[in-house]
N, C-alpha and C. Protein backbone atom coordinates (compact mmCIF):
# COMPACT_ATOMS: atom_id res chain seq x y z
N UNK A 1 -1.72 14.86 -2.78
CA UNK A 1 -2.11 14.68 -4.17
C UNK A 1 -2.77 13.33 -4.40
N UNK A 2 -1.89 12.03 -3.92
CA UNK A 2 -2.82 10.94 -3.63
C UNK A 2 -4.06 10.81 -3.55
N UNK A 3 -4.10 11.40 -2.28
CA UNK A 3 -5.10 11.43 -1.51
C UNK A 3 -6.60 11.77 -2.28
N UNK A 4 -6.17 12.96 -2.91
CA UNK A 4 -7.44 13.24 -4.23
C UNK A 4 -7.82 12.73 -4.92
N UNK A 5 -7.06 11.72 -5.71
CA UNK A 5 -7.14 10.64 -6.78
C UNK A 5 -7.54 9.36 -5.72
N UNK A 6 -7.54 8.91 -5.19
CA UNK A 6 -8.11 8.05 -4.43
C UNK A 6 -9.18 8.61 -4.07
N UNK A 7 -9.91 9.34 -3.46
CA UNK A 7 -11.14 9.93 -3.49
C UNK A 7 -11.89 9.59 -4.61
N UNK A 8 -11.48 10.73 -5.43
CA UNK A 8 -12.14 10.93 -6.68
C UNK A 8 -12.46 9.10 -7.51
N UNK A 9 -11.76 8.42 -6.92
CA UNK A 9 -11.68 7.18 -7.78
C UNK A 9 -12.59 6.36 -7.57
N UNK A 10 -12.52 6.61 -6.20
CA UNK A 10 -13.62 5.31 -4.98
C UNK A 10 -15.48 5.54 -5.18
N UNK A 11 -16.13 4.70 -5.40
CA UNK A 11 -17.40 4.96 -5.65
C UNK A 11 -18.09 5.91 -4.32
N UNK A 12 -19.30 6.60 -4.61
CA UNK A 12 -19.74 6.97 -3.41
C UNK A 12 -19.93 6.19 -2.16
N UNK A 13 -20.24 5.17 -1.90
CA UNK A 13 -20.26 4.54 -0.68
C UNK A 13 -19.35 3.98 -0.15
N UNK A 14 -18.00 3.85 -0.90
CA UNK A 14 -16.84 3.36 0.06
C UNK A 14 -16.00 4.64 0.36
N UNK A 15 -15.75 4.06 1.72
CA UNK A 15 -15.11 4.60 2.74
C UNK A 15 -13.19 5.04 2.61
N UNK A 16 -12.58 6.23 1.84
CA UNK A 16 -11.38 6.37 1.90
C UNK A 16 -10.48 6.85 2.97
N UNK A 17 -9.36 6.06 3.43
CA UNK A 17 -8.50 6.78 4.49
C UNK A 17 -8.05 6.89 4.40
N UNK A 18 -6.26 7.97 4.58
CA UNK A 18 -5.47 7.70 3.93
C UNK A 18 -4.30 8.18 5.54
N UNK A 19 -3.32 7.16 5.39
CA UNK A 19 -2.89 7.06 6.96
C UNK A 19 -0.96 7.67 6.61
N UNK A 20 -0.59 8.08 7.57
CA UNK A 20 1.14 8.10 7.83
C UNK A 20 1.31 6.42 7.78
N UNK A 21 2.57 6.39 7.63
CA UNK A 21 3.25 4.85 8.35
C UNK A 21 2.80 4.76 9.82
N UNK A 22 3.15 5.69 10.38
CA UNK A 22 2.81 5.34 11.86
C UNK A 22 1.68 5.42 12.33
N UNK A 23 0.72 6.60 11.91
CA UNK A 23 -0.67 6.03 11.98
C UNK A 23 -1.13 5.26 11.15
N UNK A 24 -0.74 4.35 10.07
CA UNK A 24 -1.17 3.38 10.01
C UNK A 24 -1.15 1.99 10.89
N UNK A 25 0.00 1.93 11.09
CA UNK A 25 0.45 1.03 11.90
C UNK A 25 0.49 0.72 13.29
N UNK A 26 -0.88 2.28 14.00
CA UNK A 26 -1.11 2.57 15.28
C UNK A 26 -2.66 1.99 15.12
N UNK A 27 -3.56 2.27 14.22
CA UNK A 27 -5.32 1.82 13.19
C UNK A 27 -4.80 0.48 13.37
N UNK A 28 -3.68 0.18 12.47
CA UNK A 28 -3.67 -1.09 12.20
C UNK A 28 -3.54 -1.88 14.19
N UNK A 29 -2.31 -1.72 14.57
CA UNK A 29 -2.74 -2.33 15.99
C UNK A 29 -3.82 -2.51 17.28
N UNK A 30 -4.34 -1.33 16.55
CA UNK A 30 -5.99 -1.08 17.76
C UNK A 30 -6.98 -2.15 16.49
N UNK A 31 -7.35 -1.92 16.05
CA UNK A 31 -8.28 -2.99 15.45
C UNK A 31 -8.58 -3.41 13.91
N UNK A 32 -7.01 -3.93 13.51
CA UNK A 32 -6.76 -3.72 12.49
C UNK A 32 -7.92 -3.29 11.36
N UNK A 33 -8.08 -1.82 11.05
CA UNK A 33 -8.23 -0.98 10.77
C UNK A 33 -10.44 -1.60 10.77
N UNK A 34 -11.06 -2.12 11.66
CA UNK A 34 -11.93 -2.17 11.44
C UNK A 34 -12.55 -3.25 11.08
N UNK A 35 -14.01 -3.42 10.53
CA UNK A 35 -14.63 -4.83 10.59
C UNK A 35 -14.69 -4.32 9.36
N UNK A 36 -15.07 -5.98 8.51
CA UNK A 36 -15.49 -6.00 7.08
C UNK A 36 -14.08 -6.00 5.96
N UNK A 37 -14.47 -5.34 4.52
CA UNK A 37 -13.30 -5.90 4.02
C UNK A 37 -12.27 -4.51 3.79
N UNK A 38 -10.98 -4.81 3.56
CA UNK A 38 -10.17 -3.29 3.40
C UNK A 38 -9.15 -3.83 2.80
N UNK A 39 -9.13 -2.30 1.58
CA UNK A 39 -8.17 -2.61 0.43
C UNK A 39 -7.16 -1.82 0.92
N UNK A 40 -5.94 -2.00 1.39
CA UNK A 40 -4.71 -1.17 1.51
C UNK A 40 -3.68 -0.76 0.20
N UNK A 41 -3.72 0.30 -0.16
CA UNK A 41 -2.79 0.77 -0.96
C UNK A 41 -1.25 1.49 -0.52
N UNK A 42 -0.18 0.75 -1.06
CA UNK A 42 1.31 1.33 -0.52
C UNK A 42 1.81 2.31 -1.86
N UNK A 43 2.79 3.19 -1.69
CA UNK A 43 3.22 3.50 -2.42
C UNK A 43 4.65 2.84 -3.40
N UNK A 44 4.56 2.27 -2.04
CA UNK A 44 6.27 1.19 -2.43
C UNK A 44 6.14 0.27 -1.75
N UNK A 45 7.38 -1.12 -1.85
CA UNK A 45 7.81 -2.11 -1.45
C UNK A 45 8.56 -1.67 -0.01
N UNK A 46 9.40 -0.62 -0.26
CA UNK A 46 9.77 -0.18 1.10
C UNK A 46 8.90 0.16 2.26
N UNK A 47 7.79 0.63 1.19
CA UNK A 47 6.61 1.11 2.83
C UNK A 47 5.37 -0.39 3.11
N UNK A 48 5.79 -1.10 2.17
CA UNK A 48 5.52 -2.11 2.32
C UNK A 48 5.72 -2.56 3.71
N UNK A 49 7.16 -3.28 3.41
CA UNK A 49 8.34 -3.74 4.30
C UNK A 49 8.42 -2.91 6.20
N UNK A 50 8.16 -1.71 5.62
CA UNK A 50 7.90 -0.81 6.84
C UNK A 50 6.62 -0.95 7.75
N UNK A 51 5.26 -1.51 6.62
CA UNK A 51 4.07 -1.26 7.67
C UNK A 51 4.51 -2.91 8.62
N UNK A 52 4.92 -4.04 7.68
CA UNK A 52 5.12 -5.13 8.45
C UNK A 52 6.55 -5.38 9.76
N UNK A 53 7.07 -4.14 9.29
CA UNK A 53 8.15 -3.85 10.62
C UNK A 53 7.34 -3.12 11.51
N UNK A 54 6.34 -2.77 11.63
CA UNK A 54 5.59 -2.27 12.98
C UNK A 54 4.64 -2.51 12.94
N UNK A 55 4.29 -3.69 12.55
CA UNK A 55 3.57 -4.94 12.95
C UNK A 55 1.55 -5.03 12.21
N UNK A 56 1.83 -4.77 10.85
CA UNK A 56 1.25 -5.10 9.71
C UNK A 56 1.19 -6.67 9.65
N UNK A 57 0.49 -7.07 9.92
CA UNK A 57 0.15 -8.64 9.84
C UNK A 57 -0.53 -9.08 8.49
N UNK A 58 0.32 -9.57 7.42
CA UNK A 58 -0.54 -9.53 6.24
C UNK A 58 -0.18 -11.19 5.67
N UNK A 59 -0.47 -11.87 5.08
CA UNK A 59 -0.06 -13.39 4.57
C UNK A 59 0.35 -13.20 3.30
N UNK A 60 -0.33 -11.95 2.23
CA UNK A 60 -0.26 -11.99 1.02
C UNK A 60 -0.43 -10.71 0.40
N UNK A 61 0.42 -10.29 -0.39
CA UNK A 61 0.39 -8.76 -0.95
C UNK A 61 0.37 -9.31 -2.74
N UNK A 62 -0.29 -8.27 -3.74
CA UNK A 62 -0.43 -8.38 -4.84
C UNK A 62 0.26 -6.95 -5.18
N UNK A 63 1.20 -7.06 -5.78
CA UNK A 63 2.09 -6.04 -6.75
C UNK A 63 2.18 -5.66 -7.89
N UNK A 64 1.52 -3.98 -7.86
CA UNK A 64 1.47 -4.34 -9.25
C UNK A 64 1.85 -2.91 -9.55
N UNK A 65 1.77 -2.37 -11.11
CA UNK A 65 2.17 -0.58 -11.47
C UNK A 65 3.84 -0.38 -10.75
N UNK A 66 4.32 -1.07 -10.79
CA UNK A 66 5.88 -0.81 -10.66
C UNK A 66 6.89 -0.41 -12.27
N UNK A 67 6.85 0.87 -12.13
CA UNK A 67 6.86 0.91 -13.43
C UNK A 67 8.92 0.97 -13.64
N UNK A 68 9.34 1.38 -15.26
CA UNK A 68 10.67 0.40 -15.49
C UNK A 68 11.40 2.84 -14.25
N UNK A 69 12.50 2.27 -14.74
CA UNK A 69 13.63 3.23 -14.36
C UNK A 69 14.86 3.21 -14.63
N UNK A 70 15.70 4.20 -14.59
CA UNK A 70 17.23 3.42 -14.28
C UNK A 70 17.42 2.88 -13.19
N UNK A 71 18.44 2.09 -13.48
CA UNK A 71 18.55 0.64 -13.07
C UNK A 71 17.59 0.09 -12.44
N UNK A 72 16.68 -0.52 -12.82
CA UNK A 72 15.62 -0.86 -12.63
C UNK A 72 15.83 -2.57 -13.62
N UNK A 73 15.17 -3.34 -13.39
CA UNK A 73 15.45 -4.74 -14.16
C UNK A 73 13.69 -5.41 -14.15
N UNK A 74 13.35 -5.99 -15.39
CA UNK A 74 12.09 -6.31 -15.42
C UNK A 74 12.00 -7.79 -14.52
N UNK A 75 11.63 -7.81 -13.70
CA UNK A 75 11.27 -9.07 -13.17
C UNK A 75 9.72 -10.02 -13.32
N UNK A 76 9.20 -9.51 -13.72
CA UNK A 76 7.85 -9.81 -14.38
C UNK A 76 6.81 -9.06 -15.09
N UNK A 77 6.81 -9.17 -16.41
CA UNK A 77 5.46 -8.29 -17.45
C UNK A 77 6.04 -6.27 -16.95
N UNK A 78 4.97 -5.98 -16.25
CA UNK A 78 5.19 -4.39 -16.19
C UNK A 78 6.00 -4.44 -14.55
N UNK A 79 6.32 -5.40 -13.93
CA UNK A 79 6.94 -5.31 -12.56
C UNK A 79 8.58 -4.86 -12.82
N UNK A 80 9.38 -4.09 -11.94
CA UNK A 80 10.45 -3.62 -12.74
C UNK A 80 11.06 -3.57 -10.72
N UNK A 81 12.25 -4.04 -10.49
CA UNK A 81 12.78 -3.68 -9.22
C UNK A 81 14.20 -3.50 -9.48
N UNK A 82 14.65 -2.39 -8.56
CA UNK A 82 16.03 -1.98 -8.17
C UNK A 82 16.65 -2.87 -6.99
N UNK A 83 17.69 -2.18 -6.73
CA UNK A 83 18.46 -2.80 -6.38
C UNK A 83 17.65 -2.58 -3.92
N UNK A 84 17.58 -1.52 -4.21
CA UNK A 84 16.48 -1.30 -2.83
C UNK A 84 15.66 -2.19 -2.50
């Protein structure tokens, strides 16, 4: 379902992929994912946490659309985290 909305979103000339954890994190070790620039989208903090446990080399992530829930606690503007 993603996968469509990311399509549909991306202008005609950029390039969409859309990977497993593990094939991401197999792209990512052969050449991290290519030359030039690349926007990675996660679905969560956990798969976050996951691409850099199999060896996602990143310095800096921007978080954002975390929306509220139960038990959920606002930690900044629309950012909202559980206890996970």
């Amino acid at each position: 379902f993603m996968k469509n909305i990311y399509l549909m979103a991306a202008p005609p000339n950029i390039k969409v992929d859309c990977f497993s954890n593990q094939s991401f994190a197999a792209a990512w070790k052969e050449n991290q994912l290519g030359d030039g620039n690349v926007l990675v989208l996660f679905p969560s903090l956990a798969a976050i946490q996951e691409a850099v446990q199999q060896g996602f080399d990143v310095a800096d992530i921007q978080v954002g659309g975390l929306g509220g829930g139960p038990n959920r606690k606002a930690v900044f503007q629309n950012i909202t985290l559980d206890e996970k």
